[in-house]
PDB file of N, CA and C in Angstrom:
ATOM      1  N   UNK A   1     -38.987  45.146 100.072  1.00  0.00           N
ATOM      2  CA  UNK A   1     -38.232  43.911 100.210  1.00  0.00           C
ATOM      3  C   UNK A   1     -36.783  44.245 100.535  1.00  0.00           C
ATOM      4  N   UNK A   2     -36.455  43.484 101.648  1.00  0.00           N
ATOM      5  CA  UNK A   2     -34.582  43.958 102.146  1.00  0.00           C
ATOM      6  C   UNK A   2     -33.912  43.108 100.866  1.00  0.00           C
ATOM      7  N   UNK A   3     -32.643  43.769 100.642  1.00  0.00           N
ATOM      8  CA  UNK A   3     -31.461  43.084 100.021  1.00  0.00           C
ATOM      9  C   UNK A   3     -31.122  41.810 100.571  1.00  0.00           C
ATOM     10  N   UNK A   4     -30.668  40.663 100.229  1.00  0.00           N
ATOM     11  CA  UNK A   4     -30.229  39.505 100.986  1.00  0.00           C
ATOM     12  C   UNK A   4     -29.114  39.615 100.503  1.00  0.00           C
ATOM     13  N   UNK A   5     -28.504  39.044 101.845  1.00  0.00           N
ATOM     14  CA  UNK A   5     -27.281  39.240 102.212  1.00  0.00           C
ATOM     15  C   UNK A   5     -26.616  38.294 101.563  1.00  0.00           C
ATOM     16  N   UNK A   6     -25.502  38.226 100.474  1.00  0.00           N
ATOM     17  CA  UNK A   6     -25.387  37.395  99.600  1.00  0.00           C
ATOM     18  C   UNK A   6     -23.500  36.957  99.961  1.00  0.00           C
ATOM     19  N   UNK A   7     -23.113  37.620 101.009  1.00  0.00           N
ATOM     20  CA  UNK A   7     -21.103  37.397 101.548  1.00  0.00           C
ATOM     21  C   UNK A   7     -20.719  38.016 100.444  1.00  0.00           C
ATOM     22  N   UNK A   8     -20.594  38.700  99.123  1.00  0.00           N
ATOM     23  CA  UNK A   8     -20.167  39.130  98.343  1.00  0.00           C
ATOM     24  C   UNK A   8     -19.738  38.330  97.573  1.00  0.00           C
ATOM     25  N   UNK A   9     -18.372  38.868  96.354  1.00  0.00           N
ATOM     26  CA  UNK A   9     -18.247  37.907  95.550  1.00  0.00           C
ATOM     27  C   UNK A   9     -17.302  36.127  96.238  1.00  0.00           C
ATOM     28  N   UNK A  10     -18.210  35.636  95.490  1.00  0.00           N
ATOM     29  CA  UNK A  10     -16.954  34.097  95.860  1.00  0.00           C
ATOM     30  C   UNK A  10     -15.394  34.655  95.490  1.00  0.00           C
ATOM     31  N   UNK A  11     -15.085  34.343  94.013  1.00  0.00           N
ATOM     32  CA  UNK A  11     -14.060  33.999  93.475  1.00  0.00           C
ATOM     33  C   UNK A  11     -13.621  35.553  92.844  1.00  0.00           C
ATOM     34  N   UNK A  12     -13.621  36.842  93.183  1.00  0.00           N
ATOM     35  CA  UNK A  12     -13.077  38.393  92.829  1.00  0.00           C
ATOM     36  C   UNK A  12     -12.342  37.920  92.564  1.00  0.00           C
ATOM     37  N   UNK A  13     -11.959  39.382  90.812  1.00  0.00           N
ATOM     38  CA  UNK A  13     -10.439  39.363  90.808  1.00  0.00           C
ATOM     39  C   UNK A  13     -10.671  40.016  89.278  1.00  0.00           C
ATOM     40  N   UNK A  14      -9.418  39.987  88.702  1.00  0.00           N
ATOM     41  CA  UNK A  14      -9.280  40.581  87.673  1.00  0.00           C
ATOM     42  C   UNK A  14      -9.266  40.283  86.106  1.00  0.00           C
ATOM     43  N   UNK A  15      -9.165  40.055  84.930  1.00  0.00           N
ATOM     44  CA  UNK A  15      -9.331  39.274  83.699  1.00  0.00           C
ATOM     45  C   UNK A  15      -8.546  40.123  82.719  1.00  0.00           C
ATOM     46  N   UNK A  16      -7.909  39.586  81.826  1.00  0.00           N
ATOM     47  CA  UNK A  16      -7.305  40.095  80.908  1.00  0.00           C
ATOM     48  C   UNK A  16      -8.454  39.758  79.647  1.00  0.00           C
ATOM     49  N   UNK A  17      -8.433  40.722  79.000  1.00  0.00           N
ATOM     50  CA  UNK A  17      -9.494  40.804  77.807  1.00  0.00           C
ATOM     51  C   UNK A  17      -8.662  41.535  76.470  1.00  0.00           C
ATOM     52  N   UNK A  18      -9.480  41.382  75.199  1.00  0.00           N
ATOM     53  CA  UNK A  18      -8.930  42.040  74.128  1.00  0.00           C
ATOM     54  C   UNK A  18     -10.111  42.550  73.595  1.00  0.00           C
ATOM     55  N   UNK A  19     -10.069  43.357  72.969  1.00  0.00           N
ATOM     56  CA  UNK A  19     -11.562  44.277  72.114  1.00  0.00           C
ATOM     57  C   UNK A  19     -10.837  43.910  70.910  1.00  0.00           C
ATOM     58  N   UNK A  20     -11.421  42.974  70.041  1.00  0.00           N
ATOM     59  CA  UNK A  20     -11.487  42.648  68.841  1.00  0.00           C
ATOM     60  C   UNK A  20     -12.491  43.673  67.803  1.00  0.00           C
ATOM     61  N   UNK A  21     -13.403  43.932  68.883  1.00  0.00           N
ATOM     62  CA  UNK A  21     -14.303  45.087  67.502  1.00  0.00           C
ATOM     63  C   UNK A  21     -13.716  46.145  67.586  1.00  0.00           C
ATOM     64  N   UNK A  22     -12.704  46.795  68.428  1.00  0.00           N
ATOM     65  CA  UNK A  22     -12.101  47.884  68.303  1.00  0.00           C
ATOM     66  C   UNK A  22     -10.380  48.085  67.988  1.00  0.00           C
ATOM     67  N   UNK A  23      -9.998  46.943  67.108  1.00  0.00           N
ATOM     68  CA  UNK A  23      -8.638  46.910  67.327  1.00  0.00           C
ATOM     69  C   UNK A  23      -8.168  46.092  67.801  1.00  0.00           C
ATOM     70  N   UNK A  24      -6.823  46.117  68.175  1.00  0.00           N
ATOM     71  CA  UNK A  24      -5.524  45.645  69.179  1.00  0.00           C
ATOM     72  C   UNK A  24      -5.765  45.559  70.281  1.00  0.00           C
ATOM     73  N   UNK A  25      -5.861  46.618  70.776  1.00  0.00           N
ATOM     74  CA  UNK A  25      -6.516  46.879  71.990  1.00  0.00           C
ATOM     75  C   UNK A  25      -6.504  45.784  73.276  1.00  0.00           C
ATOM     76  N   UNK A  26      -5.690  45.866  74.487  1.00  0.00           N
ATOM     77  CA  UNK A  26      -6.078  44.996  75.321  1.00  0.00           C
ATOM     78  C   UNK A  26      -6.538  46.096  76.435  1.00  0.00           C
ATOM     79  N   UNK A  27      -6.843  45.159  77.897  1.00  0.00           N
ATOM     80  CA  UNK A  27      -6.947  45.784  78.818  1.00  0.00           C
ATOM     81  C   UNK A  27      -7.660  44.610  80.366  1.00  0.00           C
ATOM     82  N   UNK A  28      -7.594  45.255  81.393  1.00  0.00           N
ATOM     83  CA  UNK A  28      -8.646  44.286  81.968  1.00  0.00           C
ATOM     84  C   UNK A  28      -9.527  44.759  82.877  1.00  0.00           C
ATOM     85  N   UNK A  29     -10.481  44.238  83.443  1.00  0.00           N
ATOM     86  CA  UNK A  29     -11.645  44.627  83.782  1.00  0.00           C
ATOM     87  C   UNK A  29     -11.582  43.603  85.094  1.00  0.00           C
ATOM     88  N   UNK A  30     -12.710  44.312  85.950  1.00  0.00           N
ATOM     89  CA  UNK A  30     -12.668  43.595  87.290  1.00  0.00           C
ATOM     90  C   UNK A  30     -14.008  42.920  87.346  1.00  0.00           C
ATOM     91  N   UNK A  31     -13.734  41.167  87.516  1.00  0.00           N
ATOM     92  CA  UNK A  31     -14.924  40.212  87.029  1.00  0.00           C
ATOM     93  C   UNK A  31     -15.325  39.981  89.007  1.00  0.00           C
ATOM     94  N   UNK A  32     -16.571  40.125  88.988  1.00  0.00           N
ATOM     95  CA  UNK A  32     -16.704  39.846  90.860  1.00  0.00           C
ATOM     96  C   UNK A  32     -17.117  38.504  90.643  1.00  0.00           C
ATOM     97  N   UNK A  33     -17.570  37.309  89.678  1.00  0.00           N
ATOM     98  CA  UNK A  33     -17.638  36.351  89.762  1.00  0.00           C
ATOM     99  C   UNK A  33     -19.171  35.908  90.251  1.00  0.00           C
ATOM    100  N   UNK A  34     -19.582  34.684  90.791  1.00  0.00           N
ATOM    101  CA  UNK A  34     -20.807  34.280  91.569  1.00  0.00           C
ATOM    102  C   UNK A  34     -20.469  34.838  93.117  1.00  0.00           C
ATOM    103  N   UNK A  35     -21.878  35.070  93.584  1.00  0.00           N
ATOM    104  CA  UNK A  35     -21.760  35.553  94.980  1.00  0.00           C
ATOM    105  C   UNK A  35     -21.062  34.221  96.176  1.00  0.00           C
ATOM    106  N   UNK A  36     -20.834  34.501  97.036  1.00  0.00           N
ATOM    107  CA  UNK A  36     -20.785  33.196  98.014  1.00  0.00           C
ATOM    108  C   UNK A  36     -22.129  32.676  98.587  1.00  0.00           C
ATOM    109  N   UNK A  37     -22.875  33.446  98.724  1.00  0.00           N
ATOM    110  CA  UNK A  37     -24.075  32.800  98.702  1.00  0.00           C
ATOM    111  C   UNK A  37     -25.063  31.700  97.412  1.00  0.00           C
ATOM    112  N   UNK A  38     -24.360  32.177  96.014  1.00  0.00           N
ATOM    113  CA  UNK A  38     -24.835  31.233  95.297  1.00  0.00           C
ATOM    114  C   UNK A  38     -23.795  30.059  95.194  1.00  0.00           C
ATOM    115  N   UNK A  39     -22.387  30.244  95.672  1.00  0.00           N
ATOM    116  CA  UNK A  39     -21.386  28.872  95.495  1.00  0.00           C
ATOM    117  C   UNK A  39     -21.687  28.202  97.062  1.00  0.00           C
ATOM    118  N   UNK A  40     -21.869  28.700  98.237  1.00  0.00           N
ATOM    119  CA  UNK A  40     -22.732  27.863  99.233  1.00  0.00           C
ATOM    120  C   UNK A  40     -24.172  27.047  99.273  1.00  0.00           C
ATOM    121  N   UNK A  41     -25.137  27.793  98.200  1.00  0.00           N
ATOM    122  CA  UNK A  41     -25.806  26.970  97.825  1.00  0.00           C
ATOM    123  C   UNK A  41     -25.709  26.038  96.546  1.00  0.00           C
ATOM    124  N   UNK A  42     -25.369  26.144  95.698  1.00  0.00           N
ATOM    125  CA  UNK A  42     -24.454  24.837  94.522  1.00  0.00           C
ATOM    126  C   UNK A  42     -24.188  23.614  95.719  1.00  0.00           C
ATOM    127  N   UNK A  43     -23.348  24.124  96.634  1.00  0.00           N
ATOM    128  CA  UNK A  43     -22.394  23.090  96.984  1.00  0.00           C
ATOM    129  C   UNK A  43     -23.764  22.059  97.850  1.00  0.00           C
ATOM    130  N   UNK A  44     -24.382  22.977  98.809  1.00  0.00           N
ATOM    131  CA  UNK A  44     -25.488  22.334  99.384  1.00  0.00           C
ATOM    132  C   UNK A  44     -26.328  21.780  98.865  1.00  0.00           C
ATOM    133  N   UNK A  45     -26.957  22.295  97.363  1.00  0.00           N
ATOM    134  CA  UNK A  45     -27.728  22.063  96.810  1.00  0.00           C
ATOM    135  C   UNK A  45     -27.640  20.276  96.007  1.00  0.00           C
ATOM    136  N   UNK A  46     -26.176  20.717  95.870  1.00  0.00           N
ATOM    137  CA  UNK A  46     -25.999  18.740  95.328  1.00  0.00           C
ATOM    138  C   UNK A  46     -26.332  17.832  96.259  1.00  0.00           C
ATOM    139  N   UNK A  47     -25.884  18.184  97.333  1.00  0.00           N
ATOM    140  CA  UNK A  47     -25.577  17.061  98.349  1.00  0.00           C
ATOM    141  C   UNK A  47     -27.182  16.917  98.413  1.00  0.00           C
ATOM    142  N   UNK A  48     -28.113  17.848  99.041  1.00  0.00           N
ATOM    143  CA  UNK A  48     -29.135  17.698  98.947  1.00  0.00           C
ATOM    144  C   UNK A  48     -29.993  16.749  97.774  1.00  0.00           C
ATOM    145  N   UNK A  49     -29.727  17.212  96.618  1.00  0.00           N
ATOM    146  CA  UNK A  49     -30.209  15.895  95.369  1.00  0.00           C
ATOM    147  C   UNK A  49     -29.764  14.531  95.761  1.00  0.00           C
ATOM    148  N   UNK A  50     -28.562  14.288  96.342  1.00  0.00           N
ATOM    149  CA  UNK A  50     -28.462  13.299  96.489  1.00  0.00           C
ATOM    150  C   UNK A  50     -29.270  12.497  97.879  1.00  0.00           C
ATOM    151  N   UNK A  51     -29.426  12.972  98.825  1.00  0.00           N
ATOM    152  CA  UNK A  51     -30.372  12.672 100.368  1.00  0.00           C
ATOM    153  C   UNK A  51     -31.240  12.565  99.727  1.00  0.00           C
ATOM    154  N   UNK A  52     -32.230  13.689  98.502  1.00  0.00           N
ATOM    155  CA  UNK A  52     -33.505  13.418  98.785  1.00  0.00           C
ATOM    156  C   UNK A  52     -34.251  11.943  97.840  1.00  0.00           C
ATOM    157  N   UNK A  53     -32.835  12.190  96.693  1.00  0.00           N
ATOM    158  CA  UNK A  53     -33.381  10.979  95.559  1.00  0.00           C
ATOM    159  C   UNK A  53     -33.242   9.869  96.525  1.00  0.00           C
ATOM    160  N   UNK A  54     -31.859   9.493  97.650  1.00  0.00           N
ATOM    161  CA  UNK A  54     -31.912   8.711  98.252  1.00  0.00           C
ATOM    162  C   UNK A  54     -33.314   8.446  99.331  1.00  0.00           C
ATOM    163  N   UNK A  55     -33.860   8.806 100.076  1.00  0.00           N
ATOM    164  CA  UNK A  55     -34.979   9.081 100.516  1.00  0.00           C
ATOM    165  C   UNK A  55     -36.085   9.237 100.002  1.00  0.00           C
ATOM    166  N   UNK A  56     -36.448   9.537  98.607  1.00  0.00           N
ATOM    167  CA  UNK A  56     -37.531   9.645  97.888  1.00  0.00           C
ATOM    168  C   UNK A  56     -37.339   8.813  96.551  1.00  0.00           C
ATOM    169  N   UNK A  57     -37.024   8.119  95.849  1.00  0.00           N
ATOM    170  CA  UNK A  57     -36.570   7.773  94.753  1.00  0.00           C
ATOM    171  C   UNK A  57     -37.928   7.640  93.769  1.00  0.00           C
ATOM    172  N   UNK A  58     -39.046   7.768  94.011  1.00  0.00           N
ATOM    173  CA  UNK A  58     -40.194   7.978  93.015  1.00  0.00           C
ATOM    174  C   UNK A  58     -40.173   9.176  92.652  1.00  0.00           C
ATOM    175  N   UNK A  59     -39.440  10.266  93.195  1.00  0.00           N
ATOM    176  CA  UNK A  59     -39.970  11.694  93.138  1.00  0.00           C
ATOM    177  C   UNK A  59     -39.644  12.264  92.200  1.00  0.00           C
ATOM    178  N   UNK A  60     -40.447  13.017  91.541  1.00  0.00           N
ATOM    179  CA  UNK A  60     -39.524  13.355  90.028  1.00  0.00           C
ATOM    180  C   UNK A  60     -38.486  14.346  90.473  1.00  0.00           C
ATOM    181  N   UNK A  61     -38.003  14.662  88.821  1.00  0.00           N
ATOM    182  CA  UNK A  61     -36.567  14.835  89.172  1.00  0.00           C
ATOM    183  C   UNK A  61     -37.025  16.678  89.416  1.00  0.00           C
ATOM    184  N   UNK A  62     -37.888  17.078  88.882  1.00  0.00           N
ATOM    185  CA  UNK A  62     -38.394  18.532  88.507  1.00  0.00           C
ATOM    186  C   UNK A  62     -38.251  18.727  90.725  1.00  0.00           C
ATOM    187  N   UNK A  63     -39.014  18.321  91.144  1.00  0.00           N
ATOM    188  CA  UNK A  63     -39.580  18.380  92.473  1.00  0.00           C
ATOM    189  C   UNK A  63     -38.373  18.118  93.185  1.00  0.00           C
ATOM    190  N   UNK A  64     -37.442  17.714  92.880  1.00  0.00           N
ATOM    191  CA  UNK A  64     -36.002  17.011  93.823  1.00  0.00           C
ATOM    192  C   UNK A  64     -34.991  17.834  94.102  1.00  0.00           C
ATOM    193  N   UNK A  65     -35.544  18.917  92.336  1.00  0.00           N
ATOM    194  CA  UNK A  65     -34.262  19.997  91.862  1.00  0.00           C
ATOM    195  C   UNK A  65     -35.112  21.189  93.199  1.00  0.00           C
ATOM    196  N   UNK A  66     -36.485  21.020  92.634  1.00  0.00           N
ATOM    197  CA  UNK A  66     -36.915  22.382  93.332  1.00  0.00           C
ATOM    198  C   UNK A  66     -36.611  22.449  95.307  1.00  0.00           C
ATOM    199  N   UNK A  67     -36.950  21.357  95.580  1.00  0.00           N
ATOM    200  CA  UNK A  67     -36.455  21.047  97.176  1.00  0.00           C
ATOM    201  C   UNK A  67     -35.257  21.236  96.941  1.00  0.00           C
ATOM    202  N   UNK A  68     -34.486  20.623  96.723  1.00  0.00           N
ATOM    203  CA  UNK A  68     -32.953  20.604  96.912  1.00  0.00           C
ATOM    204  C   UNK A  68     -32.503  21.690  96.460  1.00  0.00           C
ATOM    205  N   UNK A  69     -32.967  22.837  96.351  1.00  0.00           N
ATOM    206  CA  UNK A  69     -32.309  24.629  95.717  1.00  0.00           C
ATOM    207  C   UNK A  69     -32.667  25.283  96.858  1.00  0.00           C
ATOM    208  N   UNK A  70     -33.915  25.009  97.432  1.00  0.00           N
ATOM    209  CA  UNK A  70     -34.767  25.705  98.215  1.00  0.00           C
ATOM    210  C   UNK A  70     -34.234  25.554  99.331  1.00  0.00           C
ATOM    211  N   UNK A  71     -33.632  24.197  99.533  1.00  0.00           N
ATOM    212  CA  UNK A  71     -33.228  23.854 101.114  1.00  0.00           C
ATOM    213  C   UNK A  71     -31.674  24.192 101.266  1.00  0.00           C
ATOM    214  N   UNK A  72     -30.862  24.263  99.715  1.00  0.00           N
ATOM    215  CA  UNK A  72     -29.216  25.110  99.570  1.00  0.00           C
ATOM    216  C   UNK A  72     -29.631  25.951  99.449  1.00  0.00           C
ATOM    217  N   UNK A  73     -30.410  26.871  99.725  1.00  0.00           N
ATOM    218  CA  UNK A  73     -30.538  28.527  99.916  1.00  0.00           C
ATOM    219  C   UNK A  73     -30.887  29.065 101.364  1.00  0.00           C
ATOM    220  N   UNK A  74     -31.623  28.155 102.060  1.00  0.00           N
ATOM    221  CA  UNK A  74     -31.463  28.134 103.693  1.00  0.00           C
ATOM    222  C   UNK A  74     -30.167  27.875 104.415  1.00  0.00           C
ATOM    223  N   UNK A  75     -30.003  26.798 103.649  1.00  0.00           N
ATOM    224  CA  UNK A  75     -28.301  26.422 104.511  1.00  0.00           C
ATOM    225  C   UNK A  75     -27.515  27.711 104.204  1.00  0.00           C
ATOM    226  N   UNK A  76     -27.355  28.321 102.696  1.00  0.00           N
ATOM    227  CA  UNK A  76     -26.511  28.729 102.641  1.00  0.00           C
ATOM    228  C   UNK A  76     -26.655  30.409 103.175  1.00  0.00           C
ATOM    229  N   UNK A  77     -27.850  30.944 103.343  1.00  0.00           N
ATOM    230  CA  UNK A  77     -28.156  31.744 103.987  1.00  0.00           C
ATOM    231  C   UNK A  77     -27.823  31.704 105.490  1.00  0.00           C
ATOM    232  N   UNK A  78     -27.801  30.467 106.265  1.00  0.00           N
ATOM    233  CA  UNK A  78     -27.225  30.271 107.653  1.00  0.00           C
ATOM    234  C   UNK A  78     -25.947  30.611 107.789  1.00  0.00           C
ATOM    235  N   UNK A  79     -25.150  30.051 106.617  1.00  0.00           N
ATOM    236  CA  UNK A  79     -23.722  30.220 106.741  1.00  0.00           C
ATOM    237  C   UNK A  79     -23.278  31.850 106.677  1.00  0.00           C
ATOM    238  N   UNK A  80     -24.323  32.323 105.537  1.00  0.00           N
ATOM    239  CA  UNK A  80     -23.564  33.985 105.575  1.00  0.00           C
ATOM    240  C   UNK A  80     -23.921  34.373 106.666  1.00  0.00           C
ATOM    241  N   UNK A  81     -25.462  33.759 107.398  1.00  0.00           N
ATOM    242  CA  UNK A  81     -25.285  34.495 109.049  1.00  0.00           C
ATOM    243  C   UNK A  81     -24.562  34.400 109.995  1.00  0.00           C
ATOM    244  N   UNK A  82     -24.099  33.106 109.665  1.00  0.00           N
ATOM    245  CA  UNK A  82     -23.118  32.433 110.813  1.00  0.00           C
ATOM    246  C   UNK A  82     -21.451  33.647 110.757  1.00  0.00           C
ATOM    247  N   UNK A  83     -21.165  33.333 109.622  1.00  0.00           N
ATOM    248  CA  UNK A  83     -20.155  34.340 109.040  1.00  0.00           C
ATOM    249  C   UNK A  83     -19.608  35.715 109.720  1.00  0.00           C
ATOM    250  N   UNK A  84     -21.346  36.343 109.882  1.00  0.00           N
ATOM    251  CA  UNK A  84     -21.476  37.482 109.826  1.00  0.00           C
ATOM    252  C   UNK A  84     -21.424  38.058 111.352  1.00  0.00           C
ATOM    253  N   UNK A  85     -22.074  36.996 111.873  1.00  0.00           N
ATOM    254  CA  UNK A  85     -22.148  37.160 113.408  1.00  0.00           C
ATOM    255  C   UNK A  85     -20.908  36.288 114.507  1.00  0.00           C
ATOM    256  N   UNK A  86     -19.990  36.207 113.634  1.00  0.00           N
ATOM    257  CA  UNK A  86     -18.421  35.432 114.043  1.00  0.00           C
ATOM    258  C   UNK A  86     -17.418  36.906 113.903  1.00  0.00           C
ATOM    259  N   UNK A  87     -18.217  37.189 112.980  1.00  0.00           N
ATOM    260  CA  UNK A  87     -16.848  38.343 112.379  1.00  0.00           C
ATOM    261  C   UNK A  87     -15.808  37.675 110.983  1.00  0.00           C
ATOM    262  N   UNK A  88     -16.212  36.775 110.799  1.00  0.00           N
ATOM    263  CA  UNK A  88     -15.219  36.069 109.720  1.00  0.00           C
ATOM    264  C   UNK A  88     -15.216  37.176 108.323  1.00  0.00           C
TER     265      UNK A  88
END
């Protein structure tokens, strides 16, 4: 199975932390956050709940979540291709 290509992290960067089980102690650590591929699909993925309840409104909610993840993981897979093959 290939790796999917996920744009790396969304939101990188750095965090200030304290170790309480070891003391005083501060320091910080580098948090990479959610990928951009999972904050491109979030974002798609709502909008989608909303089209399909609009368009389907009997449908349960289990079946609405599962389409609407499935179909923000295509979109958002387009976008990292799109991305990728721009040079962005």
């Amino acid at each position: 199975m290939s790796k999917i290509e996920d744009g790396g992290p969304a939101f990188p960067g750095e965090r200030a932390f304290r170790y309480y089980q070891m003391g005083d102690r501060t320091g910080t650590e580098t948090v990479p956050g959610m990928s951009l591929r999972d904050y491109f699909a979030a974002k798609f993925s709502a909008a989608w709940v909303l089209a399909i309840t609009a368009s389907h409104p009997t449908e349960s909610r289990e079946a609405i979540g599962i389409e609407a993840n499935r179909l923000g993981l295509l979109q958002a897979d387009a976008m990292i291709r799109a991305r990728t093959q721009e040079g962005a």
